[in-house]
C-alpha atoms as a PDB file:
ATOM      1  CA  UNK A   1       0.000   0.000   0.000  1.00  0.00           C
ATOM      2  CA  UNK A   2       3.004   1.884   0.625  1.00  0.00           C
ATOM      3  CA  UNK A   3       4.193   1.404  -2.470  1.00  0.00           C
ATOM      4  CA  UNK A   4       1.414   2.614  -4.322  1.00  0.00           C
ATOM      5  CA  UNK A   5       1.199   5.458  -2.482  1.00  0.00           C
ATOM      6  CA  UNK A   6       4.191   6.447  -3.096  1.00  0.00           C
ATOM      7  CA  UNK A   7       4.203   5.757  -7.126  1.00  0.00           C
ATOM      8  CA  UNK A   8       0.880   8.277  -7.152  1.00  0.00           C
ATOM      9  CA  UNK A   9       2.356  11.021  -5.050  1.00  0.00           C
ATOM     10  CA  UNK A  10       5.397  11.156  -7.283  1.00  0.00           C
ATOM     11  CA  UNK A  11       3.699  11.021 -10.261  1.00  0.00           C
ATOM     12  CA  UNK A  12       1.515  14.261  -9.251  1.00  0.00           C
ATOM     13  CA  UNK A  13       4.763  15.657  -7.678  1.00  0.00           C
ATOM     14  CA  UNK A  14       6.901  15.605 -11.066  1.00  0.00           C
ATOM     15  CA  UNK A  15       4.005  16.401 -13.311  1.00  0.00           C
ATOM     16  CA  UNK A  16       3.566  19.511 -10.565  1.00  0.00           C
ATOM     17  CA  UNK A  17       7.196  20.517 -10.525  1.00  0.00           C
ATOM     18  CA  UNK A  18       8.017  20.017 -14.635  1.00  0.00           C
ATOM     19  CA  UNK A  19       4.424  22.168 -15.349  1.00  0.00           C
ATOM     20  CA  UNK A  20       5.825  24.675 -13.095  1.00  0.00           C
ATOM     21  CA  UNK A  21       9.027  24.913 -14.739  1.00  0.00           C
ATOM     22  CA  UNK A  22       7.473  25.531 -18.015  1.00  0.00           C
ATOM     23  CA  UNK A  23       7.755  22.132 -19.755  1.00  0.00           C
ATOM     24  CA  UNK A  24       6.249  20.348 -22.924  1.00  0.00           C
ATOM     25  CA  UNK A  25       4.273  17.150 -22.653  1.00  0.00           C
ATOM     26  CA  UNK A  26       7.261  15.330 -22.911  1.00  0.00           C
ATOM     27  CA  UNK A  27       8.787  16.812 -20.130  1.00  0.00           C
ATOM     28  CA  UNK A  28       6.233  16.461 -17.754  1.00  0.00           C
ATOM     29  CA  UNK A  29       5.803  12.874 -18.326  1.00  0.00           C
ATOM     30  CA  UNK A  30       8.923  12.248 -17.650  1.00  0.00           C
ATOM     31  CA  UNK A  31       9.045  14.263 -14.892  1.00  0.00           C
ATOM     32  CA  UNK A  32       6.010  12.428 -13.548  1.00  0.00           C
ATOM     33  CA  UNK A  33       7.839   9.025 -14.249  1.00  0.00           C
ATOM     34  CA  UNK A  34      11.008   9.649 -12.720  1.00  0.00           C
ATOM     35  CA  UNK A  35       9.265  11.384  -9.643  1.00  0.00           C
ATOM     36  CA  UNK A  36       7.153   8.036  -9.324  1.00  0.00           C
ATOM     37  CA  UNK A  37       9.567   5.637  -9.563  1.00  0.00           C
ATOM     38  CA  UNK A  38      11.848   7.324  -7.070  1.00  0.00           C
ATOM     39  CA  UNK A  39       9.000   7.783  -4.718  1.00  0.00           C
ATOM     40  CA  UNK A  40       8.260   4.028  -5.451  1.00  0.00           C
ATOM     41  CA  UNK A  41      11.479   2.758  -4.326  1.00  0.00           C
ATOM     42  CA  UNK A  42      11.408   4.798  -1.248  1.00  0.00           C
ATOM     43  CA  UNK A  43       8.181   3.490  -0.266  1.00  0.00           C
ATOM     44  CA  UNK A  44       9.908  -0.050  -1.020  1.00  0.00           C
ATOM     45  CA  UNK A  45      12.966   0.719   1.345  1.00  0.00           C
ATOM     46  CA  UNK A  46      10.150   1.826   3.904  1.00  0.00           C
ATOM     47  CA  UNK A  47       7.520  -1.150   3.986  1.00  0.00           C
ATOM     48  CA  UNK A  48      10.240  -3.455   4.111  1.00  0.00           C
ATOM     49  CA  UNK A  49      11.959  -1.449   7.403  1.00  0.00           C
ATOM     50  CA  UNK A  50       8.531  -1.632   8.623  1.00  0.00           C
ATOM     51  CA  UNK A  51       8.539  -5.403   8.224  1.00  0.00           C
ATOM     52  CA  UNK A  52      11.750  -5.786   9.533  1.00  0.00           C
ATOM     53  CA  UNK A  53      11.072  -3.843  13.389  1.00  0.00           C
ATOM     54  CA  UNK A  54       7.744  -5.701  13.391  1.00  0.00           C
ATOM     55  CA  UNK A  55       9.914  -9.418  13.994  1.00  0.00           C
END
């Protein structure tokens, strides 16, 4: 759930930050994918700390 979370918010995040810096369609996709997929993998690092202090 984490994870997903995650992927949304930095979707919206990049889209938000390349549409404020002006971009093209292009940009903010890319923006939005890069965003996501960082926020993914930090969402991954933190479910599976969670998992780990829960044993």
């Amino acid at each position: 759930m984490i994870v997903l979370l995650g992927a949304i918010l930095g979707a919206i995040t990049g889209a938000l930050v390349a549409r404020r810096r002006k971009g093209a369609l292009a940009d903010i996709l890319q923006y939005a994918f890069v965003y996501a997929l960082m926020f993914t993998l930090a969402g991954l690092f933190l479910t599976l700390i969670i998992h780990r202090m829960a044993l």
